[in-house]
N, C-alpha and C. Protein backbone atom coordinates (compact mmCIF):
# COMPACT_ATOMS: atom_id res chain seq x y z
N UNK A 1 31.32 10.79 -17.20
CA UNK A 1 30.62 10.98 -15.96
C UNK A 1 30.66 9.68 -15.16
N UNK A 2 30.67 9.70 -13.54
CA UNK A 2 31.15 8.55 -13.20
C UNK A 2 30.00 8.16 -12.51
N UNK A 3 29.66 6.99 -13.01
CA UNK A 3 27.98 6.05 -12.27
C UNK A 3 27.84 6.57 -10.71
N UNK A 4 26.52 6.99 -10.46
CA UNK A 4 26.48 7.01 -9.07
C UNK A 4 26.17 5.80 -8.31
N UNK A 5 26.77 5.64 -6.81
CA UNK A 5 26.50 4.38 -6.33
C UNK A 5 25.20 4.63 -5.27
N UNK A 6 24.35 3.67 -5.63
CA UNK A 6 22.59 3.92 -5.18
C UNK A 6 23.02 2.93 -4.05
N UNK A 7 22.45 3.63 -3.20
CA UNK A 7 22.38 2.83 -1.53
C UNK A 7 21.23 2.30 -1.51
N UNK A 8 20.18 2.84 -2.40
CA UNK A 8 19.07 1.63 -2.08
C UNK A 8 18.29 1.44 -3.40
N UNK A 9 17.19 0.35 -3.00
CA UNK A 9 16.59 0.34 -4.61
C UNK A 9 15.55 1.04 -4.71
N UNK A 10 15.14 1.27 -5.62
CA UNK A 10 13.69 1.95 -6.28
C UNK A 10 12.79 1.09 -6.32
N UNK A 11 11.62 1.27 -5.19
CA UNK A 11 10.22 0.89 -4.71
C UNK A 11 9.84 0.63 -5.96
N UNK A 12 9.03 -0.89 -6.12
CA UNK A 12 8.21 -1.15 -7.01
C UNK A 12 6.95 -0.13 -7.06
N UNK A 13 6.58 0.15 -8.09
CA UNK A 13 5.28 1.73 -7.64
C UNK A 13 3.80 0.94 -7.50
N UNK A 14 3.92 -0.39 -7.87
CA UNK A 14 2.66 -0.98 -7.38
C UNK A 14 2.18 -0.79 -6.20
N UNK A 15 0.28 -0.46 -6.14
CA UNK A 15 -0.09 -0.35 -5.03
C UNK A 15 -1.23 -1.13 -5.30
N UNK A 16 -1.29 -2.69 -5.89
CA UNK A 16 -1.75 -3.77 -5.56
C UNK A 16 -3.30 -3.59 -5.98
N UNK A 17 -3.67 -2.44 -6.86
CA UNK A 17 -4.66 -2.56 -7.31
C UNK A 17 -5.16 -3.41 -8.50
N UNK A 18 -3.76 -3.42 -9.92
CA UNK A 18 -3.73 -4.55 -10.67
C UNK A 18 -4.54 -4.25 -11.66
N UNK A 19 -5.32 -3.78 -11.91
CA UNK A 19 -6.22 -3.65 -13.22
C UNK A 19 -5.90 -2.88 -14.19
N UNK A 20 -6.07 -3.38 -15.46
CA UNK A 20 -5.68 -2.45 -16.45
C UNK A 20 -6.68 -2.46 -17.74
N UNK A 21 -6.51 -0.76 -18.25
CA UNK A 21 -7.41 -0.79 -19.55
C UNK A 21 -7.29 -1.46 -20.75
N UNK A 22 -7.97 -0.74 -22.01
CA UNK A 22 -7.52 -1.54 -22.78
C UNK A 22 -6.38 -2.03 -23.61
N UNK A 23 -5.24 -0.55 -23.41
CA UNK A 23 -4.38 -0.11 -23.56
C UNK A 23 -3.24 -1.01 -23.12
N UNK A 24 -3.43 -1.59 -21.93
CA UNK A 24 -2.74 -2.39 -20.77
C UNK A 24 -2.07 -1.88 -20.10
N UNK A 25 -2.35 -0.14 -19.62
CA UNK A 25 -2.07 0.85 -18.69
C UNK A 25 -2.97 0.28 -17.20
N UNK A 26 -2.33 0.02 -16.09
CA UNK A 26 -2.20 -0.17 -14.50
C UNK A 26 -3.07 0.93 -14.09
N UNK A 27 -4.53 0.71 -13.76
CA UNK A 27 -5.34 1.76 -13.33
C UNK A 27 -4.62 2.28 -11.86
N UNK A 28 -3.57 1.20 -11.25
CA UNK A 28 -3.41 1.78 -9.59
C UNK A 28 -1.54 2.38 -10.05
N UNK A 29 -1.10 1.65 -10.85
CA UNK A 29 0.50 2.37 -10.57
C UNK A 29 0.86 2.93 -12.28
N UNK A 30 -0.35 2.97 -12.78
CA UNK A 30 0.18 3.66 -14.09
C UNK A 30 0.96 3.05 -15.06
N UNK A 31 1.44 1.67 -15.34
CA UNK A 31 2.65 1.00 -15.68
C UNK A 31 1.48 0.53 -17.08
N UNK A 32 2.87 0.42 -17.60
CA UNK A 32 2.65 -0.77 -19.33
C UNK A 32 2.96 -2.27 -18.97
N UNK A 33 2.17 -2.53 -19.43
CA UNK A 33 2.45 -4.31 -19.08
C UNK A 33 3.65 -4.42 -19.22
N UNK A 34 4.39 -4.40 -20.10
CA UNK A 34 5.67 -4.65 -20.33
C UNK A 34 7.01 -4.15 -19.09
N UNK A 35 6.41 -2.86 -18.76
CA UNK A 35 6.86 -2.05 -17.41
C UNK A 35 6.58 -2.66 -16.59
N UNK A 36 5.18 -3.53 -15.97
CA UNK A 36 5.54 -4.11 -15.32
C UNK A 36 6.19 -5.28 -15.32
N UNK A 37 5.96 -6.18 -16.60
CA UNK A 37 6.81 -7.58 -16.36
C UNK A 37 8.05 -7.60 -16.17
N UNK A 38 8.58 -6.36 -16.63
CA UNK A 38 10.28 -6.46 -16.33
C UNK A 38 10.72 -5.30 -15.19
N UNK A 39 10.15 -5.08 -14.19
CA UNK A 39 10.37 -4.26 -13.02
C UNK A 39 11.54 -5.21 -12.80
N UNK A 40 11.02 -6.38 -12.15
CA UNK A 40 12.66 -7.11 -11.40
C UNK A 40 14.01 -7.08 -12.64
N UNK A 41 13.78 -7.20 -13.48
CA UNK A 41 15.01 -7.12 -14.18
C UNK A 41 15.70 -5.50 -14.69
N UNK A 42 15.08 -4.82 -14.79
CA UNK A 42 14.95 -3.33 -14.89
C UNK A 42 16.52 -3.27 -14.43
N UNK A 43 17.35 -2.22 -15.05
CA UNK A 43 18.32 -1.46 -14.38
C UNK A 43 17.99 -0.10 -13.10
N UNK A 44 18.89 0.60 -12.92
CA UNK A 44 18.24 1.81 -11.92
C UNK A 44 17.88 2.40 -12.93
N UNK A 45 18.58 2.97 -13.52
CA UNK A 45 18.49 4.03 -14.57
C UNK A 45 16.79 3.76 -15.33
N UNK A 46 16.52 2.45 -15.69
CA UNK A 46 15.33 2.21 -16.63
C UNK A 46 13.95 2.22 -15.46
N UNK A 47 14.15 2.19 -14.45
CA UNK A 47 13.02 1.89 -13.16
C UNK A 47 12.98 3.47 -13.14
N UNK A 48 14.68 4.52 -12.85
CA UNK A 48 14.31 6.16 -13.05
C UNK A 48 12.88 6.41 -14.02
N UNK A 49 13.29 6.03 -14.95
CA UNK A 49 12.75 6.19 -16.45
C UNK A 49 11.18 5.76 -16.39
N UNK A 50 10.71 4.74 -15.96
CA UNK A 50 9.46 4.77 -15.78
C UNK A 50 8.92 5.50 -14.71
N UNK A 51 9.42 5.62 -13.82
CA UNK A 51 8.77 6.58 -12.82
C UNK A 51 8.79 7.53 -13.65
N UNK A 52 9.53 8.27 -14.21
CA UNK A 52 9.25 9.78 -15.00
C UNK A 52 8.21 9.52 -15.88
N UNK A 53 8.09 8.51 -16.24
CA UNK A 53 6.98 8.56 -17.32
C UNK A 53 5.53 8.11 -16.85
N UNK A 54 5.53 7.72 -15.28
CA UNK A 54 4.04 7.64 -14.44
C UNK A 54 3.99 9.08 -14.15
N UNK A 55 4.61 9.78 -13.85
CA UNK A 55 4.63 11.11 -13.56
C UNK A 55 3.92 11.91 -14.52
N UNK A 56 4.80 11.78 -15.61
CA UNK A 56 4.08 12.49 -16.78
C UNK A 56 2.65 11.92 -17.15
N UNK A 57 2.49 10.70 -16.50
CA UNK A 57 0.89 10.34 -16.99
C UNK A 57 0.02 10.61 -16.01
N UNK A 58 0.24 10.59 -14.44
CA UNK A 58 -0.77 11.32 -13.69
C UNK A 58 -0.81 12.91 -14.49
N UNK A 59 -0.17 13.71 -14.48
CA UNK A 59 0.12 15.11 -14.78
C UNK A 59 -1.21 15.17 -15.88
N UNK A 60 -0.91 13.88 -17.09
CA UNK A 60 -1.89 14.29 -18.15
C UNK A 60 -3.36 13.87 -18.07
N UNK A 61 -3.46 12.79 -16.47
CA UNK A 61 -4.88 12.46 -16.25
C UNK A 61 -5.41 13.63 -15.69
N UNK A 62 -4.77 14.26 -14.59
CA UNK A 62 -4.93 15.56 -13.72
C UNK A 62 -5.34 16.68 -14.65
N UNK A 63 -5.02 16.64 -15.59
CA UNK A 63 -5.31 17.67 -16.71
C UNK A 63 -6.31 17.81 -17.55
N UNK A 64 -6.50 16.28 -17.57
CA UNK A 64 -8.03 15.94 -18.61
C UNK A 64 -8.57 15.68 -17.53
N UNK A 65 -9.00 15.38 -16.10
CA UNK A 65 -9.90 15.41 -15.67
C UNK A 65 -10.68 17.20 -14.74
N UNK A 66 -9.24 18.15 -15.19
CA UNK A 66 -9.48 19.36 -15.15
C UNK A 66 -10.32 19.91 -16.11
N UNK A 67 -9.71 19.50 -17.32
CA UNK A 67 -10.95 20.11 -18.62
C UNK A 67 -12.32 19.91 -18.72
N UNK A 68 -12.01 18.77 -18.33
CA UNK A 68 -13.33 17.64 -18.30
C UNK A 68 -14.42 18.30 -17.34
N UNK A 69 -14.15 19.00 -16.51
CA UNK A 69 -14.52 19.38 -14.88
C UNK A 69 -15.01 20.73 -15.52
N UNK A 70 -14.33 21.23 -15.97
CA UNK A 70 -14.53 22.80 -16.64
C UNK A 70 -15.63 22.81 -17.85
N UNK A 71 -15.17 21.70 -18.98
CA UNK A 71 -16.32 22.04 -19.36
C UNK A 71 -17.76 21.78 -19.05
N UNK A 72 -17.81 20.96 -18.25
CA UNK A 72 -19.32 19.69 -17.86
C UNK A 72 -19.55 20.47 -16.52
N UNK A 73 -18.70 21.47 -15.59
CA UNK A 73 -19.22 21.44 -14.57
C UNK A 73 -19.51 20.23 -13.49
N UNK A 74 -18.88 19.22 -13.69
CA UNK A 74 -18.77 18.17 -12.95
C UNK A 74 -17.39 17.89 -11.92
N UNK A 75 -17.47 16.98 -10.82
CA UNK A 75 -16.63 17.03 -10.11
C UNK A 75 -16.07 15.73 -10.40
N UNK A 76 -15.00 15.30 -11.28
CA UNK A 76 -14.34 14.05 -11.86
C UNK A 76 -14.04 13.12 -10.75
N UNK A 77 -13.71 13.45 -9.44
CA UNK A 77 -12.36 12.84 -8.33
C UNK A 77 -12.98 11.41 -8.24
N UNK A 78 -14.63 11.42 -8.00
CA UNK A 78 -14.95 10.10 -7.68
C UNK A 78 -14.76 8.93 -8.65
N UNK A 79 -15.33 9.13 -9.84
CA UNK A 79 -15.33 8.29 -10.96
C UNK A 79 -14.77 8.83 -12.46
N UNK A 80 -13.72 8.43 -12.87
CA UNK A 80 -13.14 8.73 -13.98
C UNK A 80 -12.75 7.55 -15.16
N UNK A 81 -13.11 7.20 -16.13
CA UNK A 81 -12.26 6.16 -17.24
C UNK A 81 -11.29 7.05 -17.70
N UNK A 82 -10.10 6.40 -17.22
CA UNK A 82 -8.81 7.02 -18.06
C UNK A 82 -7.83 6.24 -19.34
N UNK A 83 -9.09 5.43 -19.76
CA UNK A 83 -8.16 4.88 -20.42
C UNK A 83 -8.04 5.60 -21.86
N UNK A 84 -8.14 6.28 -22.34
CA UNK A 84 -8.14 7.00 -23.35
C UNK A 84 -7.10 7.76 -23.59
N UNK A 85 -6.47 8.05 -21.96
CA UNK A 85 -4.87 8.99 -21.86
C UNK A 85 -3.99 8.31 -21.83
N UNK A 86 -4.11 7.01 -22.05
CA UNK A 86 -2.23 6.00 -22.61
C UNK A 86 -2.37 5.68 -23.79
């Protein structure tokens, strides 16, 4: 298969919020410390790769803060600890 040629780069997903649990999951862009220390060196392909895997981790906060909502009758959106889902 022949490499595709990327006309541009893939946006750092930071949105400068910076904090992380205990886990060392990015309460604002979802990242592993490690994900983030090596963003600049990252290939395309491995920057693809973490975006799929912030994806898959909103998906599984969105989900536990659905259950969460269902069983408690509470409305999660304002205040949530997610550190329990990395």
């Amino acid at each position: 298969m022949n490499p595709q040629f990327e006309l541009f780069d893939i946006d750092n997903p930071c949105i400068g919020v910076c904090q992380s649990n205990k886990k060392g999951y990015c309460f604002g862009c979802l990242r592993s410390r490690p994900e983030r220390q090596m963003w600049l060196s990252m290939s395309t392909e491995e920057r693809r790769e973490v975006l799929r895997l912030i994806t898959g981790r909103k998906q599984r906060i969105e989900q536990m803060r659905q259950r969460k909502g269902q069983q408690l009758g509470f409305d999660f959106e304002e205040e949530f600890e997610v550190s329990e889902l990395f």
